[in-house]
PDB file of N, CA and C in Angstrom:
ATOM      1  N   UNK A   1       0.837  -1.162   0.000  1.00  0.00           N
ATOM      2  CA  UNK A   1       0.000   0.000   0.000  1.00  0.00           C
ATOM      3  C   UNK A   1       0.895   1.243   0.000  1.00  0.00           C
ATOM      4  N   UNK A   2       0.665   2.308  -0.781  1.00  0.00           N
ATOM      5  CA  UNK A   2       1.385   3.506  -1.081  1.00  0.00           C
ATOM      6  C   UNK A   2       0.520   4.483  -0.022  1.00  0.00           C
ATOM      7  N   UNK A   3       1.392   5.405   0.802  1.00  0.00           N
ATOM      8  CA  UNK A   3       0.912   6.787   1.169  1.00  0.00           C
ATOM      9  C   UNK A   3       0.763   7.593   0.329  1.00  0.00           C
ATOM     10  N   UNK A   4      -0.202   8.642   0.363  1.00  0.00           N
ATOM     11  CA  UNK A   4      -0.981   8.987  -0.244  1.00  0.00           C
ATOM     12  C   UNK A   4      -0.309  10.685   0.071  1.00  0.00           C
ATOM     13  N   UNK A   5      -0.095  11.776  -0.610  1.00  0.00           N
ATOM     14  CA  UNK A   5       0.262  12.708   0.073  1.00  0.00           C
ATOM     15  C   UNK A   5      -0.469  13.639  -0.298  1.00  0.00           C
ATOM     16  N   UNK A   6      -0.377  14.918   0.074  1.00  0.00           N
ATOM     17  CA  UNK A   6      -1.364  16.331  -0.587  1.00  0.00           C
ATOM     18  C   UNK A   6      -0.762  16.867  -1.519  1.00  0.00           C
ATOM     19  N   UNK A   7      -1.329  17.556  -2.584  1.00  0.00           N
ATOM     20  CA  UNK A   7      -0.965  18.000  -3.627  1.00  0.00           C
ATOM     21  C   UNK A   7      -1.351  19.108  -3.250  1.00  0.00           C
ATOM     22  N   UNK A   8      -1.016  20.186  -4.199  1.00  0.00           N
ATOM     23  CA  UNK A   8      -1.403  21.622  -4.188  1.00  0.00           C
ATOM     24  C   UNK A   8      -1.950  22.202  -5.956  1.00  0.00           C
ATOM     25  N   UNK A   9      -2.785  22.581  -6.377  1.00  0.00           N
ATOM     26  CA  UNK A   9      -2.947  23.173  -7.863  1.00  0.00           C
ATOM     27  C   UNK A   9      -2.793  24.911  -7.542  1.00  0.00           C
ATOM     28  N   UNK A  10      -1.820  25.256  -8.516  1.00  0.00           N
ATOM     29  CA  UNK A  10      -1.759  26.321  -8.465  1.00  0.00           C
ATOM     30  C   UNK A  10      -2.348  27.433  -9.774  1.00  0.00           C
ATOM     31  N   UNK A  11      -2.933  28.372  -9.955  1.00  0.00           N
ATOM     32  CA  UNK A  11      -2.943  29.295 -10.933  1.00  0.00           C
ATOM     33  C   UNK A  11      -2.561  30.114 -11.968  1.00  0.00           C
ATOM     34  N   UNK A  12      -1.832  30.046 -12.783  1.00  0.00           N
ATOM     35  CA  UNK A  12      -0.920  30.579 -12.929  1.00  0.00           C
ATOM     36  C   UNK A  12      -1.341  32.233 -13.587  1.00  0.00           C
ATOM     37  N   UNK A  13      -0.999  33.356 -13.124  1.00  0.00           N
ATOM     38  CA  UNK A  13      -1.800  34.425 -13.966  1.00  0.00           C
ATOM     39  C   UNK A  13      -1.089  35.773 -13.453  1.00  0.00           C
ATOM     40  N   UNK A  14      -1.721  36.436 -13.931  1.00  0.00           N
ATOM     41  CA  UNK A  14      -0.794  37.999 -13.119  1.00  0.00           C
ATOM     42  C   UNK A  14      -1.810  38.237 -12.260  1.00  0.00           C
ATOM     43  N   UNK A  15      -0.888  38.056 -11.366  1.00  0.00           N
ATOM     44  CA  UNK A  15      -1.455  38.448  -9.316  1.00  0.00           C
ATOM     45  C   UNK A  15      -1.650  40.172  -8.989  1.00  0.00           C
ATOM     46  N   UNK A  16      -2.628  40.462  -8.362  1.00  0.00           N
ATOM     47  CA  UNK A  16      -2.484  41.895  -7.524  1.00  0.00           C
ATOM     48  C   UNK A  16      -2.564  41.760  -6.555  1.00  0.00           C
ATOM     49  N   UNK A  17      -1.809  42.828  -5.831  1.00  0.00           N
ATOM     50  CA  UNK A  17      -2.388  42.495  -4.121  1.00  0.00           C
ATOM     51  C   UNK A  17      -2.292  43.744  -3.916  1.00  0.00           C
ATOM     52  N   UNK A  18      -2.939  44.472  -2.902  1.00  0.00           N
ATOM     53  CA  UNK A  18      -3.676  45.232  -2.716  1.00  0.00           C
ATOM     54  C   UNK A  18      -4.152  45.587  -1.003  1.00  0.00           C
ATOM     55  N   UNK A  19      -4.042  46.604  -0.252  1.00  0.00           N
ATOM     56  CA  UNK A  19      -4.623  47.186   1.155  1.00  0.00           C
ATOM     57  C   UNK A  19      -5.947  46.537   0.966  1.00  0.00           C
ATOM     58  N   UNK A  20      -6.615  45.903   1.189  1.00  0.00           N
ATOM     59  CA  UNK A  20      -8.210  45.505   1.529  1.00  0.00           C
ATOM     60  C   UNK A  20      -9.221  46.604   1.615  1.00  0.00           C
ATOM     61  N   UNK A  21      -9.755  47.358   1.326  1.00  0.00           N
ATOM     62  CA  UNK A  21     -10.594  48.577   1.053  1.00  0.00           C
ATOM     63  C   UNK A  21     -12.057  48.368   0.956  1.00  0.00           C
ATOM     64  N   UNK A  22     -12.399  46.691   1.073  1.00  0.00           N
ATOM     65  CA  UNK A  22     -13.877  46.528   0.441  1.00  0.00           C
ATOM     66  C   UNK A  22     -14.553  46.831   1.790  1.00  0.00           C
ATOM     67  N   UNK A  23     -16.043  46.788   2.172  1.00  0.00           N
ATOM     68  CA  UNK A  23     -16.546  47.467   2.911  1.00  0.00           C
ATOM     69  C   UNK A  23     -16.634  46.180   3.953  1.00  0.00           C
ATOM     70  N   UNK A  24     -16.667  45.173   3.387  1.00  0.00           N
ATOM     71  CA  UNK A  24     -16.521  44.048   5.034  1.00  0.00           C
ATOM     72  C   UNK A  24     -15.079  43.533   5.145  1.00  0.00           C
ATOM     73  N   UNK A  25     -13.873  44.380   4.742  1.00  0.00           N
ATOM     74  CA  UNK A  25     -12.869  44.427   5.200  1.00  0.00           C
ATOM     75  C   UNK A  25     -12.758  44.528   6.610  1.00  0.00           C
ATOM     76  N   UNK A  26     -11.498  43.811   7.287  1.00  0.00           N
ATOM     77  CA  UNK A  26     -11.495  44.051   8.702  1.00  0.00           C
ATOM     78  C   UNK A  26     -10.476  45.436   8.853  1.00  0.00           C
ATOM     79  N   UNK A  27     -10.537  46.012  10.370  1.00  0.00           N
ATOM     80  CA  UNK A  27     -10.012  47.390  10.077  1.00  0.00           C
ATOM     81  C   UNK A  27      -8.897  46.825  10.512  1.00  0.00           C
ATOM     82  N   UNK A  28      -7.970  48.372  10.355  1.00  0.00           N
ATOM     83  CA  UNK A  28      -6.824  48.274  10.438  1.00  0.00           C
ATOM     84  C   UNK A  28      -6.376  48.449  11.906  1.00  0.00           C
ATOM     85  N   UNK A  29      -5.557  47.785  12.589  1.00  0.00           N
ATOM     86  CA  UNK A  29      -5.618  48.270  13.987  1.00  0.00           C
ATOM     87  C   UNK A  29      -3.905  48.098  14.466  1.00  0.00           C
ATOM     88  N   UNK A  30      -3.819  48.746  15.590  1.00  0.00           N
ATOM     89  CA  UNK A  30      -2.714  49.604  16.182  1.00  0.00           C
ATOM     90  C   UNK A  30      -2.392  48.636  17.440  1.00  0.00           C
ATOM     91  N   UNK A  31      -1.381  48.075  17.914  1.00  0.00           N
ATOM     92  CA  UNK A  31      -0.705  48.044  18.774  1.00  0.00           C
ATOM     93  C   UNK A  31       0.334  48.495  19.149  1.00  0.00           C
ATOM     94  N   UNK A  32       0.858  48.790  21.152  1.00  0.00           N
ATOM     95  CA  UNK A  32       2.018  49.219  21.474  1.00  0.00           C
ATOM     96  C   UNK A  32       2.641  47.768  21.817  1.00  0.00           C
ATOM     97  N   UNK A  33       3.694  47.536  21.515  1.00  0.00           N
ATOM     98  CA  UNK A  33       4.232  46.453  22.365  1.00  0.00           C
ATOM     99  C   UNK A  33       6.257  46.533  22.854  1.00  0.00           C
ATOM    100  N   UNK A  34       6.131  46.714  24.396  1.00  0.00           N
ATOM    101  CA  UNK A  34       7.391  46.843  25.045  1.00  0.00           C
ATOM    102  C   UNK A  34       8.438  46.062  24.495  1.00  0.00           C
ATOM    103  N   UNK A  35       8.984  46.535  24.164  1.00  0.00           N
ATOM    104  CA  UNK A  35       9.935  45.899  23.377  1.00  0.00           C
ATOM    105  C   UNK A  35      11.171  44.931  24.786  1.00  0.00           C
ATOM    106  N   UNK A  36      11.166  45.355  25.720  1.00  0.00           N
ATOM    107  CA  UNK A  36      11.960  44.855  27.050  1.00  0.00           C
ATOM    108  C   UNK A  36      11.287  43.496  28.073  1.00  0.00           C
ATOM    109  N   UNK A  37       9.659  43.910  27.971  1.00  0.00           N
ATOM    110  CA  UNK A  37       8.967  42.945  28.780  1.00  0.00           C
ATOM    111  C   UNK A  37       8.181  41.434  27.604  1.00  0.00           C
ATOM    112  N   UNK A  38       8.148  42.640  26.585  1.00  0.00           N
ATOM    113  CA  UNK A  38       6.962  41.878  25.706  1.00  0.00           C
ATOM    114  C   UNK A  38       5.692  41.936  25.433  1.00  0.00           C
ATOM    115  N   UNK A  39       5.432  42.399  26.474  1.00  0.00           N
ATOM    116  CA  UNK A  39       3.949  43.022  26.955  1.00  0.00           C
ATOM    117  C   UNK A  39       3.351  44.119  25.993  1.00  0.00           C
ATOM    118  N   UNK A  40       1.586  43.801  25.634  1.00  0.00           N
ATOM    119  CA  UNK A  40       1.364  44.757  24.456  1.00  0.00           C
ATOM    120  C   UNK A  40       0.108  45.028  25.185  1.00  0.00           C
ATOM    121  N   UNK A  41      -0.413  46.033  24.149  1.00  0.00           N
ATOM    122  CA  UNK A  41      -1.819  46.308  23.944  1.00  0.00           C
ATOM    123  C   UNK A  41      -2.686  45.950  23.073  1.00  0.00           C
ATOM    124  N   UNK A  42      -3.787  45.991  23.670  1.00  0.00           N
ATOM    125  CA  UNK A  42      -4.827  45.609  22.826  1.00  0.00           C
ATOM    126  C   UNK A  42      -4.674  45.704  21.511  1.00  0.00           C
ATOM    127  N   UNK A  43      -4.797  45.028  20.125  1.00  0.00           N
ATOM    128  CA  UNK A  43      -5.462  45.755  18.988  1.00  0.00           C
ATOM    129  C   UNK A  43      -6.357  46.628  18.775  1.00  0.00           C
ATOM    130  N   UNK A  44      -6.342  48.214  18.621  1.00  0.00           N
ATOM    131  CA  UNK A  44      -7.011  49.071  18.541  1.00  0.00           C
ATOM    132  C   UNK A  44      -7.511  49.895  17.272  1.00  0.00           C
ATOM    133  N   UNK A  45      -8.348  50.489  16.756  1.00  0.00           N
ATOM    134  CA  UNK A  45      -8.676  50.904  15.630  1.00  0.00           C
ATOM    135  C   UNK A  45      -7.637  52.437  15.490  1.00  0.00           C
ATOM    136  N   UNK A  46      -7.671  53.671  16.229  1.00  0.00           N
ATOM    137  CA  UNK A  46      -7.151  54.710  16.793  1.00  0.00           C
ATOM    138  C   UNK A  46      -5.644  54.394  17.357  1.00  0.00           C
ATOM    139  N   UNK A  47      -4.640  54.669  16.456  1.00  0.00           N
ATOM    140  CA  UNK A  47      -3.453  54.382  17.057  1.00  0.00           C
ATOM    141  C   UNK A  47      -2.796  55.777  18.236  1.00  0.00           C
ATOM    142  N   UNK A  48      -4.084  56.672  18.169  1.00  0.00           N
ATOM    143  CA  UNK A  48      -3.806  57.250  19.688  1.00  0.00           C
ATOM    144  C   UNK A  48      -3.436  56.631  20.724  1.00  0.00           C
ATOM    145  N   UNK A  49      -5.061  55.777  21.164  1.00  0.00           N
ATOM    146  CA  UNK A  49      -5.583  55.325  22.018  1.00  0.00           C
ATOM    147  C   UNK A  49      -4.269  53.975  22.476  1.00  0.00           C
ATOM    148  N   UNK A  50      -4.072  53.525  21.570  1.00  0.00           N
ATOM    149  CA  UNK A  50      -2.765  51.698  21.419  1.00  0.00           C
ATOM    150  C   UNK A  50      -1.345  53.060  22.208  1.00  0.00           C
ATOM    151  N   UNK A  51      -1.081  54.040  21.339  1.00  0.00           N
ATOM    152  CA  UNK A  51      -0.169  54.608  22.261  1.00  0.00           C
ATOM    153  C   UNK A  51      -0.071  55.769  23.469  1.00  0.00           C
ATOM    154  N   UNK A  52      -1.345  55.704  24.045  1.00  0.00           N
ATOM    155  CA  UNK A  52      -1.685  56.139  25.302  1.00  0.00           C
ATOM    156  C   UNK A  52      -1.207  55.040  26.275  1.00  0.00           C
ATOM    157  N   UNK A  53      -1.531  53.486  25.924  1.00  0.00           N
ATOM    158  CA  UNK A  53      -0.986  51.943  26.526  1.00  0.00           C
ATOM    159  C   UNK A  53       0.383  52.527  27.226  1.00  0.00           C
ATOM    160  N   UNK A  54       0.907  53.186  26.165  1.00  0.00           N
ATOM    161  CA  UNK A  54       2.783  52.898  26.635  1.00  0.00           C
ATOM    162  C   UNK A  54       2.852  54.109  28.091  1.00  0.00           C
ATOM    163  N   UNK A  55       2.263  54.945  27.740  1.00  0.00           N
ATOM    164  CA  UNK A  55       2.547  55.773  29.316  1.00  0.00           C
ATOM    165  C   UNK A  55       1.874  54.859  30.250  1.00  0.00           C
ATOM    166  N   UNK A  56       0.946  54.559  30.513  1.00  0.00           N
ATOM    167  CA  UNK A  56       0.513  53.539  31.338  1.00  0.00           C
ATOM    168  C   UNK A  56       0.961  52.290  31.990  1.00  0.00           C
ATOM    169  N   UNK A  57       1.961  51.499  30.671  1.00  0.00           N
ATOM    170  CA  UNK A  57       3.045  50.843  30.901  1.00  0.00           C
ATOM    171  C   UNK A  57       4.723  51.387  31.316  1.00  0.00           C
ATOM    172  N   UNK A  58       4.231  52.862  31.251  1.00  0.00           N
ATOM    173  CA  UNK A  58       6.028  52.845  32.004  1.00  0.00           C
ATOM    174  C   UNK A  58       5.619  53.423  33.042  1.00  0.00           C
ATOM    175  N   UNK A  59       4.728  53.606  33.129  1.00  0.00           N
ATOM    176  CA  UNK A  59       4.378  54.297  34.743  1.00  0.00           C
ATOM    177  C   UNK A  59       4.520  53.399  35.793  1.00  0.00           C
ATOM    178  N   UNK A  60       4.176  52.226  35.290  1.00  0.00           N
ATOM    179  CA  UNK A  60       4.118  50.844  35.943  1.00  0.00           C
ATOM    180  C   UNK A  60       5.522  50.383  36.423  1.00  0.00           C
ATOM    181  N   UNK A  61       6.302  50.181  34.963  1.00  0.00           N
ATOM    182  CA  UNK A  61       7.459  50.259  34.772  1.00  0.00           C
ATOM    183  C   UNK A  61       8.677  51.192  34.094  1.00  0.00           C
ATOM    184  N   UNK A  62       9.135  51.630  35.481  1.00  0.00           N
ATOM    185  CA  UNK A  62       9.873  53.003  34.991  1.00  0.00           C
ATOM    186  C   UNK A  62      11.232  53.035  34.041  1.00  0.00           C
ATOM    187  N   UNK A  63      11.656  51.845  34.063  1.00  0.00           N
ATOM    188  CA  UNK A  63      13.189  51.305  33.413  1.00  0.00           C
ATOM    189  C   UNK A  63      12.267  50.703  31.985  1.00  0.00           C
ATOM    190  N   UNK A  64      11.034  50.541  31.746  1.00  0.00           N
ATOM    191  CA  UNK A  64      10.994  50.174  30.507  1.00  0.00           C
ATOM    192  C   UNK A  64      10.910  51.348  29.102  1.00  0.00           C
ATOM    193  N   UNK A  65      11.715  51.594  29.281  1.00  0.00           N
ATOM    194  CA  UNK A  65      11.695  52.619  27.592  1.00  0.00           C
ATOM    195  C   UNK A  65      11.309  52.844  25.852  1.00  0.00           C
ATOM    196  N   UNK A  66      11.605  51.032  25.681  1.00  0.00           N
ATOM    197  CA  UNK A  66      11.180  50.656  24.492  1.00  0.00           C
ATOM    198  C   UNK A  66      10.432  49.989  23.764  1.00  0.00           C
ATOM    199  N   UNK A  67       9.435  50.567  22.943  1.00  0.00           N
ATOM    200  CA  UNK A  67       8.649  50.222  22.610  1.00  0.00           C
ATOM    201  C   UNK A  67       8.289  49.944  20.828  1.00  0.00           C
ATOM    202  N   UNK A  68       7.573  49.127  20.089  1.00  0.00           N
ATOM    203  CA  UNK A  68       7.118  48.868  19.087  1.00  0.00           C
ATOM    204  C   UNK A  68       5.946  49.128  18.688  1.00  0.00           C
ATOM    205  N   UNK A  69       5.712  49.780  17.185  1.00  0.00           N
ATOM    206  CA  UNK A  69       4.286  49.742  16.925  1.00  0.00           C
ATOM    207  C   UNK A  69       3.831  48.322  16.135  1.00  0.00           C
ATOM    208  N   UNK A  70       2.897  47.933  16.258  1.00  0.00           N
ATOM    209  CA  UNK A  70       2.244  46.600  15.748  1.00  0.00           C
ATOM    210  C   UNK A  70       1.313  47.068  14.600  1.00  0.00           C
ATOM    211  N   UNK A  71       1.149  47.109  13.747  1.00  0.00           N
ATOM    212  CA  UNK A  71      -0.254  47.544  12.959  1.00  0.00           C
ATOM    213  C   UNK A  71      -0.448  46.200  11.684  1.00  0.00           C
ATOM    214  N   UNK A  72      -1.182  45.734  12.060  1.00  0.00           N
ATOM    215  CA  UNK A  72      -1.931  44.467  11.348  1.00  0.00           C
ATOM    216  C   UNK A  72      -3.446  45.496   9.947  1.00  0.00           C
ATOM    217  N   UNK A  73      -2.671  45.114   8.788  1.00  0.00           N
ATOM    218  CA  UNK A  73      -3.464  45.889   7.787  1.00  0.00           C
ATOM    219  C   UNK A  73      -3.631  44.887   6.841  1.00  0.00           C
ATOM    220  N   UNK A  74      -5.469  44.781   6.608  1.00  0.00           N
ATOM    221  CA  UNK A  74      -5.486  43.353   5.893  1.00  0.00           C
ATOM    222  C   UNK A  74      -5.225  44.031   4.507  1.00  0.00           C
ATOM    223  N   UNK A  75      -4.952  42.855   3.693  1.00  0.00           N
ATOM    224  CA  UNK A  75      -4.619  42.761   1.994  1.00  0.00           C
ATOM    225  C   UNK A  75      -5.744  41.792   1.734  1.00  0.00           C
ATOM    226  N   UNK A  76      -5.701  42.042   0.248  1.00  0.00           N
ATOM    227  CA  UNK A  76      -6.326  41.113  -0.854  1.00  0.00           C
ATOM    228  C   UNK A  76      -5.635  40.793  -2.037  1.00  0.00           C
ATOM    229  N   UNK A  77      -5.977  39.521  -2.283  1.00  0.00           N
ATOM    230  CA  UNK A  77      -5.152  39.032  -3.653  1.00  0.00           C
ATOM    231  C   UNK A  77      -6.018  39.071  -4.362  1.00  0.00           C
ATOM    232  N   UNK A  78      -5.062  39.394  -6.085  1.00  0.00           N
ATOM    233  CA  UNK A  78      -6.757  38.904  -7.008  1.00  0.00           C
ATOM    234  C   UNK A  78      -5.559  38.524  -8.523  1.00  0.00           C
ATOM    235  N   UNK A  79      -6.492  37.575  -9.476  1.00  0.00           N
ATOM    236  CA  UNK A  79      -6.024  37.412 -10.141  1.00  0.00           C
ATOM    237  C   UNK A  79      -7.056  38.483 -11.623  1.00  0.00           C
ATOM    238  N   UNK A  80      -5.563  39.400 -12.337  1.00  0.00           N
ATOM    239  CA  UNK A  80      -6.113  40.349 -13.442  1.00  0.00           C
ATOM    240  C   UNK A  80      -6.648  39.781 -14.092  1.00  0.00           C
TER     241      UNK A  80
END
């Protein structure tokens, strides 16, 4: 008896990709994340609000200084 494995079919064509813009797109959202502890914030829509997080987090912690922005922005593929 032979194993059986997965195949893949692929498309072949000219690809676009593209920021996601359609109207049930998910939004785009903002995180802070400490670059020393690891520790983040929420995903937020308002990248005010994601970096208001970081004073809050060094207040906590006064030796933590560095920080990252996170921003998760969906795409779409399409074939022309």
């Amino acid at each position: 008896m032979t194993a059986h494995t997965p195949r893949a079919v692929y498309r072949y064509g000219t690809w676009t990709l593209a920021p996601d813009r359609e109207p049930d797109a998910e939004p785009v959202t903002y995180a802070m994340q400490c670059a020393v502890c690891e520790d983040r914030s929420d995903a937020l829509e308002d990248p005010a609000d994601a970096q208001a997080w970081t004073f809050r987090h060094a207040g906590r912690h006064p030796s933590h200084h560095t920080y990252r922005e996170v921003i998760t922005r969906p795409w779409r593929a399409w074939m022309a």
